[in-house]
Each structure stands twice: as structure tokens, then as C-alpha cells.
Protein backbone atom coordinates (compact mmCIF):
# COMPACT_ATOMS: atom_id res chain seq x y z
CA UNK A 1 -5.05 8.12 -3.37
CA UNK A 2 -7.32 11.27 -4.22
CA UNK A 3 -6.45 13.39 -7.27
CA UNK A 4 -7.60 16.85 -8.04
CA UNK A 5 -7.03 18.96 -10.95
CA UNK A 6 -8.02 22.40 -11.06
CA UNK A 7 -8.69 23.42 -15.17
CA UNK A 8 -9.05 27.02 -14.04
CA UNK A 9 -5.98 27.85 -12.52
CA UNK A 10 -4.00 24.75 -14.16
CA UNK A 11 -3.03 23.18 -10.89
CA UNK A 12 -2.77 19.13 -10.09
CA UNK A 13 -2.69 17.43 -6.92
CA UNK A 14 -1.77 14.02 -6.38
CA UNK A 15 -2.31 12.82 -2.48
CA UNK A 16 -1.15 9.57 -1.52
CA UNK A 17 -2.09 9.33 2.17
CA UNK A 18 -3.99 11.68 4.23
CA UNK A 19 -1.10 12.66 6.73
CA UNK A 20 0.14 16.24 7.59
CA UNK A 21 2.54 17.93 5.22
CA UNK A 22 5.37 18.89 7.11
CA UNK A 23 7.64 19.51 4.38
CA UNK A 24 7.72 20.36 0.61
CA UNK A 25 9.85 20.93 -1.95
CA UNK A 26 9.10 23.15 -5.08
CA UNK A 27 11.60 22.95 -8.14
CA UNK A 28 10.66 23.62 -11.67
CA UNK A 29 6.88 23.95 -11.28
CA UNK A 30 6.27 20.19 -9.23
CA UNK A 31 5.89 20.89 -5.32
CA UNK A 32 6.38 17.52 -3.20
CA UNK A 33 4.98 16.75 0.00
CA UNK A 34 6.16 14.88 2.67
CA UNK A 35 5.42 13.99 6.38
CA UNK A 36 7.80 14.34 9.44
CA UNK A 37 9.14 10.99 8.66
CA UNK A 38 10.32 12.10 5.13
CA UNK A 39 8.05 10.22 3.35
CA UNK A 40 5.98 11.22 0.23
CA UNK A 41 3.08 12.16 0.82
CA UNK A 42 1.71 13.98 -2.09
CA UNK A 43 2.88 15.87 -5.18
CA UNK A 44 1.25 19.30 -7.30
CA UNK A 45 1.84 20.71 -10.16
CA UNK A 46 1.53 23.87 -11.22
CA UNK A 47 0.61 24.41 -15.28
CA UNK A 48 0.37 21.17 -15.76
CA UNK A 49 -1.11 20.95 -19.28
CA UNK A 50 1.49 22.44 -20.47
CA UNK A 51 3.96 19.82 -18.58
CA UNK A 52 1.85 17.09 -19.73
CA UNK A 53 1.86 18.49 -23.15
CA UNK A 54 4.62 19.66 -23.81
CA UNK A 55 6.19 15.91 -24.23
CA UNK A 56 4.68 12.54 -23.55
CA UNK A 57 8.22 11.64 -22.30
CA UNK A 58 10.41 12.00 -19.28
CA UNK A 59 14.24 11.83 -18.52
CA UNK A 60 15.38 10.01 -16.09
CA UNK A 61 15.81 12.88 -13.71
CA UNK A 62 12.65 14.40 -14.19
CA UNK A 63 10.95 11.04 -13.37
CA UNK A 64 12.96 11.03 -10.19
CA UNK A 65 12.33 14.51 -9.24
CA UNK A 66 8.06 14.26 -9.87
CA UNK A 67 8.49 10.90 -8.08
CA UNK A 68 10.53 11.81 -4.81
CA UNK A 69 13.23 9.39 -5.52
CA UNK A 70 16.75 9.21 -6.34
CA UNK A 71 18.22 7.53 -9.08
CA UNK A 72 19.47 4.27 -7.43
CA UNK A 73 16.08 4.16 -6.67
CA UNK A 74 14.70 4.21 -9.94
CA UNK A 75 17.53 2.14 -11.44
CA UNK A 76 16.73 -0.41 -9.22
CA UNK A 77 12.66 -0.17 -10.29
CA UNK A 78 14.22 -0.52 -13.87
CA UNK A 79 15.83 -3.97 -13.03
CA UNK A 80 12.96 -5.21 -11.39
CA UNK A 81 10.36 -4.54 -14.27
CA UNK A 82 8.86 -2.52 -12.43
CA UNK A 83 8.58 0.60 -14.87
CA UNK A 84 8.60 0.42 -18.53
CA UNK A 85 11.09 2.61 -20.45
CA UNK A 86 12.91 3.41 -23.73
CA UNK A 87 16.64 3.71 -23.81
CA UNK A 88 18.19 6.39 -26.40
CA UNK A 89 21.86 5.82 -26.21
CA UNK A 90 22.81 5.81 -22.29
CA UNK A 91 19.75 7.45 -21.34
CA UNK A 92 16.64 6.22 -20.24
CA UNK A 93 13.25 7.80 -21.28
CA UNK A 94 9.77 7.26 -19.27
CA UNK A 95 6.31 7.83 -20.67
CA UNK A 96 4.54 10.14 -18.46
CA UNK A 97 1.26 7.89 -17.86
CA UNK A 98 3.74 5.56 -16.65
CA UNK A 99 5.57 7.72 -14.16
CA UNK A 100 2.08 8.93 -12.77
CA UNK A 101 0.67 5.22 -12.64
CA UNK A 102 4.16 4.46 -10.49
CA UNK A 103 3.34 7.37 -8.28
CA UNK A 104 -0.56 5.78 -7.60
């Protein structure tokens, strides 16, 4: 895994393998990567101080979406221990450090 952040233009790359992007997804600032098998392959953010900042906590969804994954997915990390979380009410809330140290 090779990370790269870029202070001057605020930009952070996260690359999990070294295979060619063949697809990627951009949605709310966090670009994912992925190879021709659909698989993850990497995932940038742009401004990311001020997503890093602006709350040391994630939603469920927003875990999901930086991650790649779907829900069931996640769900299923929950009930394995895999992932460490608070619940407030029905929802589930993820530190960030954790959600980055799942994606490593």
C-alpha cells in the first residue's frame, strides 16, 4: 500500500495494489479506483483536511462510500469485530483512523 498526500493542493491518495485503473468513481470529493475486475484498487481525496477535520467521525454510509463497499458488507465487518464503532440510536458511527486503517 503506498500513500501520498499532497499539502499544496490538499489532495490524498491511497493505492492498494499497483494494477491499472480502469474505472473510478468521484462523489462528494472521494474518487475510487478500480481495475477491470471491479475491484478496489485505490481511493483520493480531494481537500482532505478539511474532510478529516471537519469530524473525527463517519456515518455508516460515508464509511461505505470512502471504502468501496456496500452496507451488507460493512454490517457483516461489524459482526465479525472486525471494525470498531459507536452506535447513536439505530445508527452506527466510525472513527475515521479506523475506516482508513480498514482500507490498509
Amino acid at each position: 500500500m503506498k500513500v501520498y498526500h499532497d499539502s499544496e493542493i490538499d489532495y490524498l491518495s491511497i493505492d492498494f495494489t499497483d494494477e491499472v485503473e480502469s474505472k473510478s468513481v468521484f462523489k462528494d470529493g472521494i474518487i475510487i479506483r478500480y481495475n477491470k475486475k471491479v475491484h478496489v484498487i485505490g481511493v483520493d481525496i480531494t481537500d482532505s483536511m478539511k474532510l478529516f477535520a471537519s469530524s473525527d467521525m463517519m456515518t455508516l454510509q460515508e464509511a461505505c462510500a470512502f471504502l468501496g463497499i456496500s452496507e451488507s458488507t460493512m454490517r457483516r465487518k461489524i459482526r465479525h469485530g472486525k471494525i470498531k464503532f459507536v452506535k447513536q440510536g439505530k445508527d452506527y458511527r466510525f472513527k475515521k483512523s479506523a475506516i482508513i486503517n480498514l482500507a490498509a
